[in-house]
C-alpha atoms as a PDB file:
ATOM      1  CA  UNK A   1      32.588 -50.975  -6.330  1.00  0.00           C
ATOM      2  CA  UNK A   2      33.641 -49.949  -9.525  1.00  0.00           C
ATOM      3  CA  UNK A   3      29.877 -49.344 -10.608  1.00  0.00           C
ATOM      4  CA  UNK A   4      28.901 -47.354  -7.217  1.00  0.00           C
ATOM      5  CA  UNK A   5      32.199 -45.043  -8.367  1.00  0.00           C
ATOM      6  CA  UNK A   6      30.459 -44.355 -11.793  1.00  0.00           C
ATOM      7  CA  UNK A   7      27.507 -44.066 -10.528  1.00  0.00           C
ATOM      8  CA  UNK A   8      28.908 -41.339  -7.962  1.00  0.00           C
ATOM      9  CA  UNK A   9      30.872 -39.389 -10.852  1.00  0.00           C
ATOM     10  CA  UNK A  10      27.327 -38.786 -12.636  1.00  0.00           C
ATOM     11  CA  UNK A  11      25.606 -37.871 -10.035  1.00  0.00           C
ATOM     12  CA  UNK A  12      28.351 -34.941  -9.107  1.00  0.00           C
ATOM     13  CA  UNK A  13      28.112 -33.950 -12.713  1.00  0.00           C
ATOM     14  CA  UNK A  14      24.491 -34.090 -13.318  1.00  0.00           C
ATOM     15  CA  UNK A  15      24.795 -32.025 -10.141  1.00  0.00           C
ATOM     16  CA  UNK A  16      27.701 -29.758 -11.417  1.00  0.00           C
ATOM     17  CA  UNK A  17      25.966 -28.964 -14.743  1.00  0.00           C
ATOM     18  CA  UNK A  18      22.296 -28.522 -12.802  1.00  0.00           C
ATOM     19  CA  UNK A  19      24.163 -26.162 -10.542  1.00  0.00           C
ATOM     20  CA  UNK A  20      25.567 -24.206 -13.451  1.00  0.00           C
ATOM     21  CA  UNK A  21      22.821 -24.016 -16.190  1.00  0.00           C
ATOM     22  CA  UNK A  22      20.097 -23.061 -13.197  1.00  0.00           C
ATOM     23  CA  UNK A  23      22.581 -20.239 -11.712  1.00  0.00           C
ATOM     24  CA  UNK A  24      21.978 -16.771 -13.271  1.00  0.00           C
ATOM     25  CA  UNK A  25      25.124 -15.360 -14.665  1.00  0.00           C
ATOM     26  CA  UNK A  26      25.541 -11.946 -12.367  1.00  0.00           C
ATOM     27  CA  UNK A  27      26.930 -14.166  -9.653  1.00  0.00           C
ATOM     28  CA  UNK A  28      30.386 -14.287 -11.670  1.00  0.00           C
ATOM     29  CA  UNK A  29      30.192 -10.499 -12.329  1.00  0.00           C
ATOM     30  CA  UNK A  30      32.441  -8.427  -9.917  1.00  0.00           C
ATOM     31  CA  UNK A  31      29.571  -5.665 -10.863  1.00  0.00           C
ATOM     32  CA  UNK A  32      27.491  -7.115  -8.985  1.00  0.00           C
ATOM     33  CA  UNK A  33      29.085  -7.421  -6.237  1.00  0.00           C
ATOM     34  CA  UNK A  34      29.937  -3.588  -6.172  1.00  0.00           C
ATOM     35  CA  UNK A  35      26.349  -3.267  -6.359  1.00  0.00           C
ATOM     36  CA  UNK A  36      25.425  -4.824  -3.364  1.00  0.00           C
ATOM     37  CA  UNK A  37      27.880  -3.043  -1.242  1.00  0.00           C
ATOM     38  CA  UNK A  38      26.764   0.317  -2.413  1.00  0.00           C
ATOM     39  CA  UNK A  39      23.080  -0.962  -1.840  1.00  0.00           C
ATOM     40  CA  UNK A  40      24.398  -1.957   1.881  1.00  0.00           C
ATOM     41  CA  UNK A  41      25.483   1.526   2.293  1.00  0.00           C
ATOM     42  CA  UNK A  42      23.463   3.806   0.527  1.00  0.00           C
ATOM     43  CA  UNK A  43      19.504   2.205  -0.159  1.00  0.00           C
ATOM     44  CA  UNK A  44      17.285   3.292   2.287  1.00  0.00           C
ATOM     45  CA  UNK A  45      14.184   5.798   3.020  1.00  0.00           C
ATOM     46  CA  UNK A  46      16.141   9.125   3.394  1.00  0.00           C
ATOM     47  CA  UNK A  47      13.948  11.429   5.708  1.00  0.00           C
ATOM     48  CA  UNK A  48      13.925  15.080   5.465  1.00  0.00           C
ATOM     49  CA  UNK A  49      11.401  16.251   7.182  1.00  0.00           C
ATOM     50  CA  UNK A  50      11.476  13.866  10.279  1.00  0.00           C
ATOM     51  CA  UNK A  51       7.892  15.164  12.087  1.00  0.00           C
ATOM     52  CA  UNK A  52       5.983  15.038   9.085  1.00  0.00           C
ATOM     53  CA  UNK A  53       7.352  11.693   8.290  1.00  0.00           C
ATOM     54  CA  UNK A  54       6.575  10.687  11.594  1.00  0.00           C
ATOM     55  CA  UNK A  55       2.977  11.658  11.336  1.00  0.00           C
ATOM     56  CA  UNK A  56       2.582   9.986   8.611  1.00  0.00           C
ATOM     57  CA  UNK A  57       3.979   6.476   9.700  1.00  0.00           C
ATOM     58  CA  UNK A  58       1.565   6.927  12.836  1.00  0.00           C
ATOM     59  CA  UNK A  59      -1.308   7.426  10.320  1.00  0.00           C
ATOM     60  CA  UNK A  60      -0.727   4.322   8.674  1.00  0.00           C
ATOM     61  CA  UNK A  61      -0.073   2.805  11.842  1.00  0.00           C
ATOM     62  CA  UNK A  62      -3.457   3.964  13.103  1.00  0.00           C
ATOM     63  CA  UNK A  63      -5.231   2.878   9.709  1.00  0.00           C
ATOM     64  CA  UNK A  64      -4.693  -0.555   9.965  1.00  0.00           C
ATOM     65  CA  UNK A  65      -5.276  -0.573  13.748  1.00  0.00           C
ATOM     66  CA  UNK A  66      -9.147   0.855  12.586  1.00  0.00           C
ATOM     67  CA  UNK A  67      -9.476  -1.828  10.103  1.00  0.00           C
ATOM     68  CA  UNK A  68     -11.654  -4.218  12.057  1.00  0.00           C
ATOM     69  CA  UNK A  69     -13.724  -1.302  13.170  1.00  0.00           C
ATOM     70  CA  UNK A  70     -14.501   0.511  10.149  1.00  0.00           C
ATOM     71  CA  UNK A  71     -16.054  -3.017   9.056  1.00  0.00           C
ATOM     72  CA  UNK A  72     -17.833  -3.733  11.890  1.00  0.00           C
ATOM     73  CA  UNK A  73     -19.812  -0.183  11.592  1.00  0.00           C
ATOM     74  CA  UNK A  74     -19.959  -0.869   7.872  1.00  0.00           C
ATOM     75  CA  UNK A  75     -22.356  -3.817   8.772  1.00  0.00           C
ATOM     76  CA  UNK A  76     -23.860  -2.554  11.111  1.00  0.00           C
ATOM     77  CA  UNK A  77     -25.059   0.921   9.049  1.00  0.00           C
ATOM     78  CA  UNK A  78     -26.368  -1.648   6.343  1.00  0.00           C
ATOM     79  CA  UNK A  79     -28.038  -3.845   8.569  1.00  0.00           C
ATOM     80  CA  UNK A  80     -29.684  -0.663  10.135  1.00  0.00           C
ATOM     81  CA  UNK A  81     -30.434   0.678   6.867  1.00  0.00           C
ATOM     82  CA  UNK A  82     -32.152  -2.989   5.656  1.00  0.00           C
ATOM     83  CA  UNK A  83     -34.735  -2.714   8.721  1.00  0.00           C
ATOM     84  CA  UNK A  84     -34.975   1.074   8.176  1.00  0.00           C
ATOM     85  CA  UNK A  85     -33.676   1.850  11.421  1.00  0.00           C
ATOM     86  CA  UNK A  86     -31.229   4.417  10.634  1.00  0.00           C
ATOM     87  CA  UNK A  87     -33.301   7.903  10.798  1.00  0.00           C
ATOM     88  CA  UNK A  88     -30.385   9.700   9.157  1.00  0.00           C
ATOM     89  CA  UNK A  89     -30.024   7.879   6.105  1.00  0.00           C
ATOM     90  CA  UNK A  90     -34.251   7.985   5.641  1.00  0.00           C
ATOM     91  CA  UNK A  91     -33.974  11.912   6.200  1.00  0.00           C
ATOM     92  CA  UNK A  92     -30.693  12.216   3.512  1.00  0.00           C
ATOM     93  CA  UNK A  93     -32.234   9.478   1.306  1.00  0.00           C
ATOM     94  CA  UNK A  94     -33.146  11.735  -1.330  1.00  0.00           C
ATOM     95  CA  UNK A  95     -30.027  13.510  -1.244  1.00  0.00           C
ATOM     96  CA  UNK A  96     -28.210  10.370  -1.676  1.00  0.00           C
ATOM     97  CA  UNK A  97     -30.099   9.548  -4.742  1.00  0.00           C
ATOM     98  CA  UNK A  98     -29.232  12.378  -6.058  1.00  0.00           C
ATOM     99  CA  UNK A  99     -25.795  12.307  -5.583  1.00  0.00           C
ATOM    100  CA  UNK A 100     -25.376   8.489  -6.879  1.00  0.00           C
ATOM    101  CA  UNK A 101     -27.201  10.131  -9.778  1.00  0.00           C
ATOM    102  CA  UNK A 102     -24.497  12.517 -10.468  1.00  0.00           C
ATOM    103  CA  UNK A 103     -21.535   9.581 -10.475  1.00  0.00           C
ATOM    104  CA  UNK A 104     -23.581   6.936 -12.169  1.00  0.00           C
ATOM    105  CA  UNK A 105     -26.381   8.388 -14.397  1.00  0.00           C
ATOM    106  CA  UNK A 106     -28.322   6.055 -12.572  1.00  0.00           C
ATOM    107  CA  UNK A 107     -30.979   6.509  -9.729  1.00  0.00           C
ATOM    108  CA  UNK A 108     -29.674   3.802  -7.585  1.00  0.00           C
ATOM    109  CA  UNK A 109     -30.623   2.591  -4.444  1.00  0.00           C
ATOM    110  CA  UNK A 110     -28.019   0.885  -3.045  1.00  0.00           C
ATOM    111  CA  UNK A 111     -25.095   3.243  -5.112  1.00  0.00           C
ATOM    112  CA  UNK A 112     -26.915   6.029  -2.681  1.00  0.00           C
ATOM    113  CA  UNK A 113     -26.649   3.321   0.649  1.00  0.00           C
ATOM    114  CA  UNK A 114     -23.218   2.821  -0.238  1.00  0.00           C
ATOM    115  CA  UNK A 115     -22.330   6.263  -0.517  1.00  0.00           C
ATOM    116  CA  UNK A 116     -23.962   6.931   2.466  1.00  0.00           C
ATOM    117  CA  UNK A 117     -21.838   4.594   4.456  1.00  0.00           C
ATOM    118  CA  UNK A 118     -18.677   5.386   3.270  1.00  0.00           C
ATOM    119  CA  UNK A 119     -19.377   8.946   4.458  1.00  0.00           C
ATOM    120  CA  UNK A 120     -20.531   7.723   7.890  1.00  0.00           C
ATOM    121  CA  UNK A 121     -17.201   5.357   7.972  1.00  0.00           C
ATOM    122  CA  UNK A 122     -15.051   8.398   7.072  1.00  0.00           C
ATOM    123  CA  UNK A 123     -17.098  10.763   9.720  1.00  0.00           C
ATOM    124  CA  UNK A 124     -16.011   8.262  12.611  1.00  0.00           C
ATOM    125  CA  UNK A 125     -12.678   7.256  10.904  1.00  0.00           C
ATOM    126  CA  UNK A 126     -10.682  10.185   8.977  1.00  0.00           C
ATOM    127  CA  UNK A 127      -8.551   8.729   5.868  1.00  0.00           C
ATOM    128  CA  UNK A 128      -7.766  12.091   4.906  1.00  0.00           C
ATOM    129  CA  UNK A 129      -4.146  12.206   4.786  1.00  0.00           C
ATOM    130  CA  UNK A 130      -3.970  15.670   6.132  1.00  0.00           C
ATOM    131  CA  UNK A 131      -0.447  16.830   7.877  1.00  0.00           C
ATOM    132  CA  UNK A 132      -0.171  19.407  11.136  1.00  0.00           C
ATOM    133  CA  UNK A 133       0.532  22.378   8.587  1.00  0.00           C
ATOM    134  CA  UNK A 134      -2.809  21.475   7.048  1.00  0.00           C
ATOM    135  CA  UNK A 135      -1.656  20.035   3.532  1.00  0.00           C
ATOM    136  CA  UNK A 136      -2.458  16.905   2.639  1.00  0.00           C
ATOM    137  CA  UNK A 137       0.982  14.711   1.550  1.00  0.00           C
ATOM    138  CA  UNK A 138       0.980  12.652  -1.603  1.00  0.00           C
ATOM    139  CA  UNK A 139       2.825   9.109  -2.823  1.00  0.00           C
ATOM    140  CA  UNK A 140       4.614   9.116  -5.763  1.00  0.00           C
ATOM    141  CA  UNK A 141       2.248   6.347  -7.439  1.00  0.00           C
ATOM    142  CA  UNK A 142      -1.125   8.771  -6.515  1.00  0.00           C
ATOM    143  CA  UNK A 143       0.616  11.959  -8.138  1.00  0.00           C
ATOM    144  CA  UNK A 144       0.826  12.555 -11.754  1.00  0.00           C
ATOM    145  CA  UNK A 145       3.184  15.083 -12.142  1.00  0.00           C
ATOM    146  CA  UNK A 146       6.612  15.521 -12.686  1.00  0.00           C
ATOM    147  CA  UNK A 147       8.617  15.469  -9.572  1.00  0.00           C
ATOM    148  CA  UNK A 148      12.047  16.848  -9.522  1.00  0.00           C
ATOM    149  CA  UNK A 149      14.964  15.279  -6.829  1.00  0.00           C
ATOM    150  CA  UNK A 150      17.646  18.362  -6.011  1.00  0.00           C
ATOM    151  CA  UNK A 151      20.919  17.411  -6.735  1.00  0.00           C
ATOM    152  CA  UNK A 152      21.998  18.851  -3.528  1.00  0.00           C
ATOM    153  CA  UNK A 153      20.056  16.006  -1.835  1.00  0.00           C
ATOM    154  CA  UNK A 154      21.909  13.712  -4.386  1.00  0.00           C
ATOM    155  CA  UNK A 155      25.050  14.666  -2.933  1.00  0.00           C
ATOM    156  CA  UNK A 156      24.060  14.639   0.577  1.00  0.00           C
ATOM    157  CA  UNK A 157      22.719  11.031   0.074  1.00  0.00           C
ATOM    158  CA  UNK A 158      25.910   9.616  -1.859  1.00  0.00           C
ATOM    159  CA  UNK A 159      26.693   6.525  -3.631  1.00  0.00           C
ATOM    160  CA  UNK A 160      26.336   8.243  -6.753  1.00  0.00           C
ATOM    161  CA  UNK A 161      26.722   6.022 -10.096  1.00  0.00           C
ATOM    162  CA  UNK A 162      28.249   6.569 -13.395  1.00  0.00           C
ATOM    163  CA  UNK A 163      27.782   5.494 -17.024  1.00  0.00           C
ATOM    164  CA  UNK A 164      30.420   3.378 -16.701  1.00  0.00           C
ATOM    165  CA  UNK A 165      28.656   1.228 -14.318  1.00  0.00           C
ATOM    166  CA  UNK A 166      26.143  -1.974 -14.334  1.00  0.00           C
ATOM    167  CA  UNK A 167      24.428  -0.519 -11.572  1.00  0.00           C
ATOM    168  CA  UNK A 168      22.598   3.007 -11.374  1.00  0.00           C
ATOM    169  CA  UNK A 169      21.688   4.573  -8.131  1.00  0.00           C
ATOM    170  CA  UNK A 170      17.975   5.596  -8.636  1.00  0.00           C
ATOM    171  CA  UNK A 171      16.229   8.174  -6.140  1.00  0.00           C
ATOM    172  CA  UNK A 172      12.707   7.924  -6.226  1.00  0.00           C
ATOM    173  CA  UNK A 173      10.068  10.611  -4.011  1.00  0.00           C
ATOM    174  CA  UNK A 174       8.430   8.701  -1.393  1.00  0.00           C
ATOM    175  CA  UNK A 175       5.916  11.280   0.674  1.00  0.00           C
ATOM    176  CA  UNK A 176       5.606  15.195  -0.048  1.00  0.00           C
ATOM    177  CA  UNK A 177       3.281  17.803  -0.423  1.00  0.00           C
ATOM    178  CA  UNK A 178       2.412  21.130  -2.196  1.00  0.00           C
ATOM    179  CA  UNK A 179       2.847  24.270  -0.282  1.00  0.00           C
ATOM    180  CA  UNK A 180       1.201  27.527  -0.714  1.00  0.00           C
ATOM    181  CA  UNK A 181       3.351  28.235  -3.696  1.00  0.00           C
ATOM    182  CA  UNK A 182       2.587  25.179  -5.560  1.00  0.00           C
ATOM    183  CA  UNK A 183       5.919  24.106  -4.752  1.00  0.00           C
ATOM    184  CA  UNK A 184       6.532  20.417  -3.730  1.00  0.00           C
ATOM    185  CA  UNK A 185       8.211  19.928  -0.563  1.00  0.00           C
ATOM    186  CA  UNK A 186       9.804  16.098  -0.177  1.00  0.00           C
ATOM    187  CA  UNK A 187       9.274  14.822   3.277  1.00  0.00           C
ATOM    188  CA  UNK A 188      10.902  11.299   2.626  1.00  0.00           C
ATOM    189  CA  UNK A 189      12.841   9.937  -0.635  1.00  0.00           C
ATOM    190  CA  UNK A 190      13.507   6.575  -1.563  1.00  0.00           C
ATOM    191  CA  UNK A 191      17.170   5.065  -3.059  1.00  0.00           C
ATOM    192  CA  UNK A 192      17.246   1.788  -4.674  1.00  0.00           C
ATOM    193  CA  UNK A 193      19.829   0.493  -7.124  1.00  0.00           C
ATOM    194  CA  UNK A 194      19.218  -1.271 -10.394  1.00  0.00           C
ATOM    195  CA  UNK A 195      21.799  -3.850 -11.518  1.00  0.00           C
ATOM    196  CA  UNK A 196      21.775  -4.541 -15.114  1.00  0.00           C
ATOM    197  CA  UNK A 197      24.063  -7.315 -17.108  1.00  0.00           C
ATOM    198  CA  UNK A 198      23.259  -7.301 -20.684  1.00  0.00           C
ATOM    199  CA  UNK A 199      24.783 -10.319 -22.240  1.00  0.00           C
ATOM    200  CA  UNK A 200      24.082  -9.369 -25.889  1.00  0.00           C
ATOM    201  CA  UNK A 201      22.501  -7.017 -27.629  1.00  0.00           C
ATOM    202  CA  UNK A 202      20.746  -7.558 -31.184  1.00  0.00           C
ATOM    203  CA  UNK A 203      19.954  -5.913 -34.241  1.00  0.00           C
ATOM    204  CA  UNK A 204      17.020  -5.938 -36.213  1.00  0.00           C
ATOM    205  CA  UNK A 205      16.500  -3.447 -39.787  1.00  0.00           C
ATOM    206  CA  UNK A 206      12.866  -3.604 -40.361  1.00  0.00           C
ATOM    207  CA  UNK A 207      13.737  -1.298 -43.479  1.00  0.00           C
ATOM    208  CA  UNK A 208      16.256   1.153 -44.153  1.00  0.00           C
ATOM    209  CA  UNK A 209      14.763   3.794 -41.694  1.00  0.00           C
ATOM    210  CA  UNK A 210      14.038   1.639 -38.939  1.00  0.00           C
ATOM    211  CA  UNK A 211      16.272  -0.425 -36.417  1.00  0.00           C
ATOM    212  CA  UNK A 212      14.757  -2.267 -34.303  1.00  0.00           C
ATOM    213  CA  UNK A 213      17.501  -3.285 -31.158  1.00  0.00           C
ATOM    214  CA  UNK A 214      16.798  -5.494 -28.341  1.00  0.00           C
ATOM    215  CA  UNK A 215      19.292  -7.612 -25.770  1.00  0.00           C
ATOM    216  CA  UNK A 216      18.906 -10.340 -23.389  1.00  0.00           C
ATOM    217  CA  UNK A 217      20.496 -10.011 -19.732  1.00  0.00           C
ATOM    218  CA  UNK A 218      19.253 -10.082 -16.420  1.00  0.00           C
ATOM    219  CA  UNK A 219      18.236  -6.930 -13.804  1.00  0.00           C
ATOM    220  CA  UNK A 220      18.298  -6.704 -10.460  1.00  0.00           C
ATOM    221  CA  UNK A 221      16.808  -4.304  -7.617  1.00  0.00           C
ATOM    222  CA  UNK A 222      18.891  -3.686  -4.967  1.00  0.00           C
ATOM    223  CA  UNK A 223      17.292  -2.185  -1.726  1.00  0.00           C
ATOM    224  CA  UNK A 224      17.235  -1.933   2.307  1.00  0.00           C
ATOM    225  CA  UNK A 225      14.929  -1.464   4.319  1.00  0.00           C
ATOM    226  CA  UNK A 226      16.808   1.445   6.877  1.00  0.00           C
ATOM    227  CA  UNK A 227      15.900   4.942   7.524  1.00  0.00           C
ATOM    228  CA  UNK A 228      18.007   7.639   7.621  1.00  0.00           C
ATOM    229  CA  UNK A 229      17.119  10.705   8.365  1.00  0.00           C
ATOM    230  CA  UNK A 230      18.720  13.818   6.797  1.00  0.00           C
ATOM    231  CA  UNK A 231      19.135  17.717   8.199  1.00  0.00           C
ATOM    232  CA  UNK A 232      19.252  15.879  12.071  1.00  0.00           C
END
């Protein structure tokens, strides 16, 4: 009996200590706590313009409902091109060459089919993301410019961090587009929140005009996945 007891006190410890040592320290941190409760509230897709958001959720929705059929034609256009049965590809042939020419620097054959067949997918099956008032709308990660978030729409949003804080609030665009005036319009933005616990932080003088500094910690992104929609 008295050996089943030990026996039972290492196990719970072994257990205890595996507990502790694999747990990641934020789960002590009140921080982080906070954090999640201002995540519950305040993360979400914020919609501003709710018709042109809507459009473009149907697009997507109607994209991956095409999926199958933009495949099937795409075999079937290079099977008909194989057994030269497709009379539009033999009378735009040349063109085609020409224009895989111009991309590659190469006079390519099957560049020029393959360029043909993307623009007979496309014919039959838009992907042009093109919105009712005739502008296309961008993501954030196909748009290399600097994009600006009003700090009016800050304020309407809420659950606004401070320095002070392990946790920052970050807004991020989602959809938009350019209007006449070059100015970007945000349909949708996107608010996520970033916990950070920095356990310690390390110096490192390289000489004596550079310092190198570095810490070790744990991050976190916080996020949900509701809409709201804004100016309703």
């Amino acid at each position: 009996m008295r050996n089943l007891f030990s026996c039972s006190v290492k196990i719970c410890l072994l257990s205890s200590m595996f507990l502790f040592y694999g747990c990641t320290f934020y789960i002590f941190d009140p921080q982080y706590y906070k954090a999640r409760k201002y995540a519950k509230k305040h993360s979400a897709t914020y919609v501003i313009n709710r018709i042109l958001y809507d459009e473009i959720m149907q697009q997507k929705k109607d994209s991956k409902s095409n999926e199958s059929a933009r495949l099937a034609l795409q075999e079937a256009l290079f099977i008909q091109i194989k057994h030269n049965k497709n009379q539009e590809w033999l009378e735009k042939k040349a063109y085609y060459m020409e224009l895989a020419y111009k991309h590659s620097g190469y006079y390519h054959e099957q560049n020029a089919q393959t360029l043909f067949v993307l623009d007979k997918i496309n014919e039959h099956y838009p992907t042009k993301q093109i919105l009712s008032n005739g502008k296309p709308y961008y993501e954030a990660y196909n748009y290399d410019g600097v994009i600006q978030i009003p700090e009016s729409l800050r304020t309407q949003i809420g659950g606004i961090t401070d320095k002070t804080m392990k946790f920052q609030q970050i807004i991020y665009p989602q959809f938009f587009y350019i209007d006449d005036s070059k100015e970007i319009q945000l349909i949708s933005v996107g608010v996520v929140y970033l916990y950070t616990n920095i356990n310690k932080v390390y110096g490192l003088k390289e000489d004596e005009h550079i310092k190198s500094m570095f810490a070790n910690g744990e991050w976190l992104y916080l996020r949900k996945n509701n809409v709201k929609y804004l100016n309703q």
